[in-house]
Protein backbone atom coordinates (compact mmCIF):
# COMPACT_ATOMS: atom_id res chain seq x y z
CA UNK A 1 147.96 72.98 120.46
CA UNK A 2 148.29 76.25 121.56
CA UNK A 3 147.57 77.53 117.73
CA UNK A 4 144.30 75.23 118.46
CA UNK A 5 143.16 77.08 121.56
CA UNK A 6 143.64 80.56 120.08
CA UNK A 7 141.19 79.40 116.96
CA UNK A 8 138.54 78.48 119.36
CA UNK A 9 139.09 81.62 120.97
CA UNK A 10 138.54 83.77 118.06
CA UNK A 11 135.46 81.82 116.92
CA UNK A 12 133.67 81.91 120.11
CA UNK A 13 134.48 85.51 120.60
CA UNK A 14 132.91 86.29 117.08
CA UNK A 15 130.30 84.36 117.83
CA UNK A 16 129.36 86.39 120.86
CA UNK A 17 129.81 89.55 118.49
CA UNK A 18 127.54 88.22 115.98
CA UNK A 19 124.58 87.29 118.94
CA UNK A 20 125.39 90.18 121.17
CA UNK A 21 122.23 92.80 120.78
CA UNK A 22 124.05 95.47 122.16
CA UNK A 23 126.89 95.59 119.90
CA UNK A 24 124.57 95.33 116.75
CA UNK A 25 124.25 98.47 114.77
CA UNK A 26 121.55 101.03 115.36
CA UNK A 27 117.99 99.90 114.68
CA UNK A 28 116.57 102.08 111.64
CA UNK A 29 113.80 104.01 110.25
CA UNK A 30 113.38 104.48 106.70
CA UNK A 31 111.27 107.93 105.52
CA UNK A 32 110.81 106.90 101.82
CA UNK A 33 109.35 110.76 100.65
CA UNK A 34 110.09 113.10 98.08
CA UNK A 35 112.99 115.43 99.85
CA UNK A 36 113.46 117.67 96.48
CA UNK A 37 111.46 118.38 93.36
CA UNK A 38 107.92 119.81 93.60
CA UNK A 39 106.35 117.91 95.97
CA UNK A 40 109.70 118.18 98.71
CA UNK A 41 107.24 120.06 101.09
CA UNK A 42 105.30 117.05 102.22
CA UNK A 43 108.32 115.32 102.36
CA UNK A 44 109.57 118.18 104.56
CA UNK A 45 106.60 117.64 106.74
CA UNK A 46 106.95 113.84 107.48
CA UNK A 47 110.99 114.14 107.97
CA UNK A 48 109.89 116.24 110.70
CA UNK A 49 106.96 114.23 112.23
CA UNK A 50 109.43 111.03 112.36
CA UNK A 51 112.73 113.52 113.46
CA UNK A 52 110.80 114.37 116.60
CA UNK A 53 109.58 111.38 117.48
CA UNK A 54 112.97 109.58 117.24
CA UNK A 55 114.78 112.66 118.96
CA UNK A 56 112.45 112.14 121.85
CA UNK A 57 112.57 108.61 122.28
CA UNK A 58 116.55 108.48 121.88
CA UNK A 59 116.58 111.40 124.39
CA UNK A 60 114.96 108.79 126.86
CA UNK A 61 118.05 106.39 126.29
CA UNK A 62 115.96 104.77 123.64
CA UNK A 63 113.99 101.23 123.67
CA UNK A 64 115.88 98.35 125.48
CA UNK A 65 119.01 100.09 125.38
CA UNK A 66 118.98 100.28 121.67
CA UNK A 67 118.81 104.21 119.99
CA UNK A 68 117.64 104.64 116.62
CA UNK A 69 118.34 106.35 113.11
CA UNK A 70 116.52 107.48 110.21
CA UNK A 71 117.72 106.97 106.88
CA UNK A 72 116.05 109.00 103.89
CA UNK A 73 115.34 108.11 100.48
CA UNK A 74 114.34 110.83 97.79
CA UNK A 75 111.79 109.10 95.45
CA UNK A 76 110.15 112.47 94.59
CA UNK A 77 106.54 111.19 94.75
CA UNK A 78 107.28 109.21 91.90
CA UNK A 79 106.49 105.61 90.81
CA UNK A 80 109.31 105.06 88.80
CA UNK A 81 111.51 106.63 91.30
CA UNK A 82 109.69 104.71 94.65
CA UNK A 83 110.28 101.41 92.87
CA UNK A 84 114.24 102.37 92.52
CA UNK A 85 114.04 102.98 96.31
CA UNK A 86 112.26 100.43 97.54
CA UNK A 87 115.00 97.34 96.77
CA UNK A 88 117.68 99.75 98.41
CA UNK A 89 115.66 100.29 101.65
CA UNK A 90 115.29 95.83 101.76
CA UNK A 91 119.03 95.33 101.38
CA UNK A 92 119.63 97.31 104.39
CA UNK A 93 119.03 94.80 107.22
CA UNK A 94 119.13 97.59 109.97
CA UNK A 95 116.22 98.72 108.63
CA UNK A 96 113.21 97.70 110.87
CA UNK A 97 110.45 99.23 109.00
CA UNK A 98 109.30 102.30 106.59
CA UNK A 99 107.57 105.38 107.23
CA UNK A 100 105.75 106.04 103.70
CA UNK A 101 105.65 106.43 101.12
CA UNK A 102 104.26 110.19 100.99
CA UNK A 103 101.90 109.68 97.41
CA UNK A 104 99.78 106.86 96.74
CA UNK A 105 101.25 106.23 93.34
CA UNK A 106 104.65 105.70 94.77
CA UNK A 107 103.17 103.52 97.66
CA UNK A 108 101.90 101.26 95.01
CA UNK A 109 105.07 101.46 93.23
CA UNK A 110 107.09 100.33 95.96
CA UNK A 111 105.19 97.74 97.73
CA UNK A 112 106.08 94.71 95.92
CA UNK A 113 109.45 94.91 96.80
CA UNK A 114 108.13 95.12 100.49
CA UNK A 115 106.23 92.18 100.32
CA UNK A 116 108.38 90.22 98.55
CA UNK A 117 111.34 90.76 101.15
CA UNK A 118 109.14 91.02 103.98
CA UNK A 119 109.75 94.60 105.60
CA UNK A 120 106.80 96.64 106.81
CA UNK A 121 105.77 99.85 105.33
CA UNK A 122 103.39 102.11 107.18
CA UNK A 123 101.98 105.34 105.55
CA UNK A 124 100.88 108.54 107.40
CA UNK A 125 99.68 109.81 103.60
CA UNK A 126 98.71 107.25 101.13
CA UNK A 127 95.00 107.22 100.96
CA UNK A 128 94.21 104.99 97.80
CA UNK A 129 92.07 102.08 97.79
CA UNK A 130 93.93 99.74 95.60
CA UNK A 131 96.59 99.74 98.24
CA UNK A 132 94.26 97.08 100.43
CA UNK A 133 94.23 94.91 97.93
CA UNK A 134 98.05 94.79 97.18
CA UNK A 135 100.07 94.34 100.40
CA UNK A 136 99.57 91.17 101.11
CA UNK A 137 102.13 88.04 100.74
CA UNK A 138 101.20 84.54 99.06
CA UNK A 139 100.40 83.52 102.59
CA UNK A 140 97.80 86.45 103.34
CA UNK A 141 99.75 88.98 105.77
CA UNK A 142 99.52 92.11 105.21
CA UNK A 143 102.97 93.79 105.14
CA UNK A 144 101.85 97.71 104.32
CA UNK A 145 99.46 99.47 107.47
CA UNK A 146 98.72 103.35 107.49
CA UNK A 147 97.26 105.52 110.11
CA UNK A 148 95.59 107.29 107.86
CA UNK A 149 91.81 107.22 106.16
CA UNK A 150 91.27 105.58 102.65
CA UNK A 151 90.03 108.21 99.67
CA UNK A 152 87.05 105.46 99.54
CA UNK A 153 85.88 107.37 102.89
CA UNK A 154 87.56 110.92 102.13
CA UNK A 155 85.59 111.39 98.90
CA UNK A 156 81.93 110.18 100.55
CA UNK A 157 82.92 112.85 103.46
CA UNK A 158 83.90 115.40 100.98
CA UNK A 159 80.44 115.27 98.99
CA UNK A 160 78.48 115.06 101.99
CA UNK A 161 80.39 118.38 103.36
CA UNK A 162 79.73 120.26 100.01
CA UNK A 163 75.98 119.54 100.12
CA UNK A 164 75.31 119.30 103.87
CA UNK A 165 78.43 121.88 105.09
CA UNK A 166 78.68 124.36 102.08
CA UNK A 167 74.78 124.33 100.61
CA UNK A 168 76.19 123.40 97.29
CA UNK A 169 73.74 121.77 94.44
CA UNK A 170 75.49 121.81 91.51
CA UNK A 171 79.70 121.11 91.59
CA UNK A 172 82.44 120.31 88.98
CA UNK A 173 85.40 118.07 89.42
CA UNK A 174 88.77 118.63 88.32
CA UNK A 175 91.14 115.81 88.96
CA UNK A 176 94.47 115.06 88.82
CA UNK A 177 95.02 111.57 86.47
CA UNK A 178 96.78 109.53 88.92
CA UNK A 179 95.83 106.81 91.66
CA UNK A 180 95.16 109.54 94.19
CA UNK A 181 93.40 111.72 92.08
CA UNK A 182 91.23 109.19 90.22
CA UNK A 183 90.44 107.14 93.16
CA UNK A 184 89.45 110.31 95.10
CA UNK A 185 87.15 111.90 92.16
CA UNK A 186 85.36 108.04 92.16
CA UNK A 187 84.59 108.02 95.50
CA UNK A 188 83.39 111.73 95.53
CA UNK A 189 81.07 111.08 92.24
CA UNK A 190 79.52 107.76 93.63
CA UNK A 191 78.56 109.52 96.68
CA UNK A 192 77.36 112.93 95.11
CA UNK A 193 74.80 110.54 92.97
CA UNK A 194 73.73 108.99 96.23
CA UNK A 195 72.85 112.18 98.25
CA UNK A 196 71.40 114.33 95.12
CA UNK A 197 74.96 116.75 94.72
CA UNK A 198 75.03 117.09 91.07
CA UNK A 199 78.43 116.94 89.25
CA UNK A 200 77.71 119.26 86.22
CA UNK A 201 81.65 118.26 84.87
CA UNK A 202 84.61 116.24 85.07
CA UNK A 203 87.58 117.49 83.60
CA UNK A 204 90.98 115.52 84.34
CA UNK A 205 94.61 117.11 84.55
CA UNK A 206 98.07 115.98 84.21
CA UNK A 207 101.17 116.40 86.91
CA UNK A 208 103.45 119.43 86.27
CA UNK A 209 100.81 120.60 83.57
CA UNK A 210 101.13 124.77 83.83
CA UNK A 211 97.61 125.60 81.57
CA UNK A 212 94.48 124.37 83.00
CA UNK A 213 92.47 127.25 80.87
CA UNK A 214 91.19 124.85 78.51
CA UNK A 215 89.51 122.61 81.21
CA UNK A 216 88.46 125.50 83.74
CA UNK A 217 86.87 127.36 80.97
CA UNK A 218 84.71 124.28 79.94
CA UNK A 219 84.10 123.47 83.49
CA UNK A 220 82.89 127.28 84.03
CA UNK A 221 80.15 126.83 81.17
CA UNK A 222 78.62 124.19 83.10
CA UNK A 223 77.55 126.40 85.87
CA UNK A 224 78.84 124.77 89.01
CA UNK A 225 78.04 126.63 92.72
CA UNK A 226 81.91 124.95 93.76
CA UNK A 227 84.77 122.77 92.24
CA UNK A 228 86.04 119.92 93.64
CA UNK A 229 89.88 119.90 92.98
CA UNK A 230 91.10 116.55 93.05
CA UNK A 231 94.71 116.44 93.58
CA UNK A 232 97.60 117.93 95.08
CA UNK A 233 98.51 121.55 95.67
CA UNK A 234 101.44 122.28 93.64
CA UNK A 235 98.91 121.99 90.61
CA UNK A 236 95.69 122.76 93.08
CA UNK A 237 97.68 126.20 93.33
CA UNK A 238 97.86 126.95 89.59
CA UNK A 239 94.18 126.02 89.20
CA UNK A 240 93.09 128.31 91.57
CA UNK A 241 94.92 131.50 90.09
CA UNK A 242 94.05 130.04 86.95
CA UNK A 243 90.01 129.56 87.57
CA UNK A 244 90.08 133.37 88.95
CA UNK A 245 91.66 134.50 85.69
CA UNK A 246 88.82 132.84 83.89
CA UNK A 247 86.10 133.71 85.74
CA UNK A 248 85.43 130.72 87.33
CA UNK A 249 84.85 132.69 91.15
CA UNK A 250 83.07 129.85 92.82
CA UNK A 251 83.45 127.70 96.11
CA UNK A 252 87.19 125.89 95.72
CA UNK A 253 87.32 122.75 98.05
CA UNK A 254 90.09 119.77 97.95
CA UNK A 255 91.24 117.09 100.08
CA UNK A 256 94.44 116.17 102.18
CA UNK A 257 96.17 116.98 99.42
CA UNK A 258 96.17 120.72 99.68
CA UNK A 259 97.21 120.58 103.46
CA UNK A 260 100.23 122.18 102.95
CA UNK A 261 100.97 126.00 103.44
CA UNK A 262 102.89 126.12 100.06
CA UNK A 263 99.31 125.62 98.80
CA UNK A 264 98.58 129.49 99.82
CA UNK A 265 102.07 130.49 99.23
CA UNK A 266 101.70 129.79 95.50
CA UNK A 267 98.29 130.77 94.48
CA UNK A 268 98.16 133.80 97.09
CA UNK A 269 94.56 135.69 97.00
CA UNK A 270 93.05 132.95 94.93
CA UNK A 271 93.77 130.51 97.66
CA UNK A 272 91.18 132.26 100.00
CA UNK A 273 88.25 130.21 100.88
CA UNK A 274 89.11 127.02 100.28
CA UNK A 275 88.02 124.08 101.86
CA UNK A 276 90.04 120.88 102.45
CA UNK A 277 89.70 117.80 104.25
CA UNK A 278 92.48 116.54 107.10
CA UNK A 279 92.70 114.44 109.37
CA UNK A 280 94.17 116.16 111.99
CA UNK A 281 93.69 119.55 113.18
CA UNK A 282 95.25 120.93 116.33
CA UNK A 283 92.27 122.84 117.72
CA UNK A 284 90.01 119.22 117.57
CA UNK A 285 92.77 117.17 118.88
CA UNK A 286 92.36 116.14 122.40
CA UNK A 287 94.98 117.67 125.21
CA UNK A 288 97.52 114.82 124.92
CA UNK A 289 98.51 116.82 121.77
CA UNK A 290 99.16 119.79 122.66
CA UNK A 291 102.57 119.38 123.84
CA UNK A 292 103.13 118.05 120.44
CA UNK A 293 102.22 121.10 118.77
CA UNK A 294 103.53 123.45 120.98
CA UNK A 295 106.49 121.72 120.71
CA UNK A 296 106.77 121.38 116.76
CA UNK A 297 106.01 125.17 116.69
CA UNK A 298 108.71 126.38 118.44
CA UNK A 299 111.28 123.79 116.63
CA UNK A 300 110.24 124.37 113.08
CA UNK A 301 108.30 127.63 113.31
CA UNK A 302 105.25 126.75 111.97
CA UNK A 303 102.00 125.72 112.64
CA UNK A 304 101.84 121.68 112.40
CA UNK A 305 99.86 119.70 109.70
CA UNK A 306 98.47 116.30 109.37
CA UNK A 307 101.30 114.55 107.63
CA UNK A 308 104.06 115.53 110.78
CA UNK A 309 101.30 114.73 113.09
CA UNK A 310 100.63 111.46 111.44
CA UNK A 311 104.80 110.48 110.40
CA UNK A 312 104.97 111.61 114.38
CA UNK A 313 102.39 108.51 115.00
CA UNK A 314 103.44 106.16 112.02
CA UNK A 315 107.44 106.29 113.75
CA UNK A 316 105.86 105.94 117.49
CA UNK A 317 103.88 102.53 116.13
CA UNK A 318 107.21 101.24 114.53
CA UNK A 319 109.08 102.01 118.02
CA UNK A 320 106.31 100.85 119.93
CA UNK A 321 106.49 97.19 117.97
CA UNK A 322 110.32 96.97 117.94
CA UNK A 323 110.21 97.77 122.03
CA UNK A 324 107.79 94.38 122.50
CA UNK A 325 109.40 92.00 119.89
CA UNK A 326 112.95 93.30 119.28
CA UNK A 327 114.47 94.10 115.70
CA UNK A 328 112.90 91.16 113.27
CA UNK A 329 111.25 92.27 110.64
CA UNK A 330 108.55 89.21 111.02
CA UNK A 331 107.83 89.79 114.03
CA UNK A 332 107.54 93.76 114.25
CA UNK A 333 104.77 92.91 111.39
CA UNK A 334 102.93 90.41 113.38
CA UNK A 335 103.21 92.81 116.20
CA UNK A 336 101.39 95.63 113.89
CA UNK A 337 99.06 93.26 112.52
CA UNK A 338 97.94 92.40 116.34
CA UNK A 339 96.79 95.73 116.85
CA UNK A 340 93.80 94.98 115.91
CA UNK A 341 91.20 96.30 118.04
CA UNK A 342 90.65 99.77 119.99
CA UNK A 343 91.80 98.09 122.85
CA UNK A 344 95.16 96.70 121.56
CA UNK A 345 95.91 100.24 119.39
CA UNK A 346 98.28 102.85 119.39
CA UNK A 347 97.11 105.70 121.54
CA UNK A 348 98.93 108.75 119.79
CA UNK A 349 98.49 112.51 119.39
CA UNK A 350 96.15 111.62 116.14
CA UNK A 351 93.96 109.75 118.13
CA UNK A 352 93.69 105.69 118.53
CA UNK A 353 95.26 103.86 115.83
CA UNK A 354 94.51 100.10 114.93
CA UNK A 355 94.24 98.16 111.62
CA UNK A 356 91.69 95.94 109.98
CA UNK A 357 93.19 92.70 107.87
CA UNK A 358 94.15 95.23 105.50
CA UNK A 359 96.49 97.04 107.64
CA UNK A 360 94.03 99.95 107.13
CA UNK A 361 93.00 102.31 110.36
CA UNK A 362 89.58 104.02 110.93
CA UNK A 363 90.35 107.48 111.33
CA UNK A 364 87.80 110.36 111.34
CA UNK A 365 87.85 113.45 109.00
CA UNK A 366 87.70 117.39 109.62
CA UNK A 367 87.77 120.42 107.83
CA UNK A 368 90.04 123.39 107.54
CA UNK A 369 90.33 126.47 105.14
CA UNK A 370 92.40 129.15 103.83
CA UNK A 371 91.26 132.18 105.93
CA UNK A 372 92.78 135.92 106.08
CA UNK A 373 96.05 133.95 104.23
CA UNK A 374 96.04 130.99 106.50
CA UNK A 375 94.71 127.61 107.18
CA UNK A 376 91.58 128.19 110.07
CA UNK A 377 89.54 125.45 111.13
CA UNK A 378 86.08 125.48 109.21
CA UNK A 379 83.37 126.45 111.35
CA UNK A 380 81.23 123.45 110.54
CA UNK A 381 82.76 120.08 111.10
CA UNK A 382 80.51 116.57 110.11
CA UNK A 383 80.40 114.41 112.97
């Protein structure tokens, strides 16, 4: 009898463990990014936009008196490598959601293990179209949101800057062949036909290629006032030195892809003057950011791009959801997926965040360049 009692004992006490929401293990974010290889400085960036957002929130005895962790997974910007990551990130059930991936490629890579297992993703990077298309389960939720601008409206803004912004006629494209680069270079091409920006050549590149003379030089016959570089800086970096060697001295403009100060660290002198495209710049952000920046400054010592600024946001909107509807997976989604309409979004330090059906978010687009060896806002901005 007595042997009796203590069983029951032991199974209701385990019981209680099991339910009890305090004793369950730390609610976590993933950062699925690439921490090493070339591409480890955006990855850099976002570990710190998601770092300071958790620090701060834990510092405020966290949400519901739960405190939360970040786990990292290295997938290097790398399809191959993001789909290796992304069952390891569903197996761990702490896990309440994903901030990434960094590179559209990856994103793509990874998502069907996402949807399948039912664990939302939000990117602060991953531009590309076909991503809207993708996230969604058999029953039509969306699982994958980002709080960043598709390339669909980055590459119409980008032609309409070179033409309206820079005075350019005539412009070449040089793209990296990937999902970024390609669906960046469409959007930019469909638009320059549009709006009367001629594209005198297209010339395509490979990741970790080291000669681009071949392309540049053809690309310099065809006479072009600028060059659109269409991909990301570790290779937009090369290019540049590259297009100076050859001759090819003419406006150099990118996109989001370039926002990173390795991109002047690498190509130096031949970095000056270019354009890129962000969304987020400190000087047009409104005064609820400022503490932001003045605090990532003096943590990390450097000015503060778009990707912290937009990790920063991504990690708040993950917090925000588990702080209304606890740790579920399900229901953090549905919670995302509500936010739905200016007046149901995320007011953060990029701005007002909410999605479409897609889990995509209308952001707007500005313009920064590489000024006296640093990024500068432009001096002309679209509205």
């Amino acid at each position: 009898m007595k042997s009796g009692w203590c069983k029951i004992a032991l199974a209701a006490m385990l019981l209680c463990l099991l339910a009890s929401p305090a004793l369950a293990a730390e609610p976590a974010i993933a950062v699925a990014a690439p921490l090493t290889g070339p591409a480890a400085a955006y990855g850099d960036n976002v570990k710190a936009g998601v770092d300071m957002k958790v620090a701060e929130v834990n510092a405020k005895g966290g949400v519901n008196g739960m405190k939360f962790k970040v786990e990292y997974f290295d997938e290097l910007c790398d399809p191959k490598e993001a789909a290796t990551v992304a069952p390891k990130i569903v197996r761990d059930k702490n896990i309440v959601g994903i901030v990434g991936h960094v590179c559209s490629s990856a994103h793509l890579a990874a998502l069907p293990a996402y949807v399948r297992s039912g664990v939302v993703a939000i990117s602060a990077t991953a531009t590309n179209v076909a991503i809207s298309a993708q996230n969604k389960d058999k029953s039509g939720k969306a699982w994958s949101f980002r709080d960043v601008y598709r390339d669909d409206f980055q590459g119409k803004f980008l032609a309409r800057y070179a033409k309206e912004a820079l005075g350019l006629a005539k412009v070449a494209v040089f793209y990296e062949n990937n999902d970024y680069g390609i669906g960046l270079k469409d959007a930019f091409v469909g638009e320059a036909k549009k709006i009367g920006l001629t594209v005198v050549g297209e010339e395509a590149y490979v990741k970790g290629a080291a000669d681009f003379t071949p392309q540049l030089t053809k690309l310099k016959a065809a006479g072009p006032q600028g060059i659109f570089l269409s991909g990301y800086y570790p290779e937009g970096a090369l290019i540049a030195t590259q297009a100076k060697k050859v001759g090819l001295d003419v406006l150099k403009f990118g996109a989001d892809g370039f926002d990173n100060a390795d991109y002047i660290k690498l190509a130096g002198e031949a970095a000056e003057g270019t354009y890129l495209s962000t969304p987020f710049i400190a000087s047009e952000a409104g005064p609820e950011a400022k503490a932001f920046v003045d605090a990532f400054k003096a943590k990390y010592n450097r000015d503060v791009d778009y990707m912290s600024a937009n990790a920063y946001d991504a990690a708040g909107i993950l917090i925000q959801a588990v702080a209304h509807v606890g740790v579920d997976r399900a229901k953090v989604r549905d919670f995302m997926a509500a936010m739905n309409t200016p007046e149901k979004g995320y007011k953060g330090i990029t701005g007002l965040t909410y999605f479409d059906e897609h889990g995509d978010a209308q952001k707007p687009a500005f313009v920064k360049m590489v000024k006296g060896g640093q990024f500068a806002t432009a001096p002309k901005q679209l509205k």
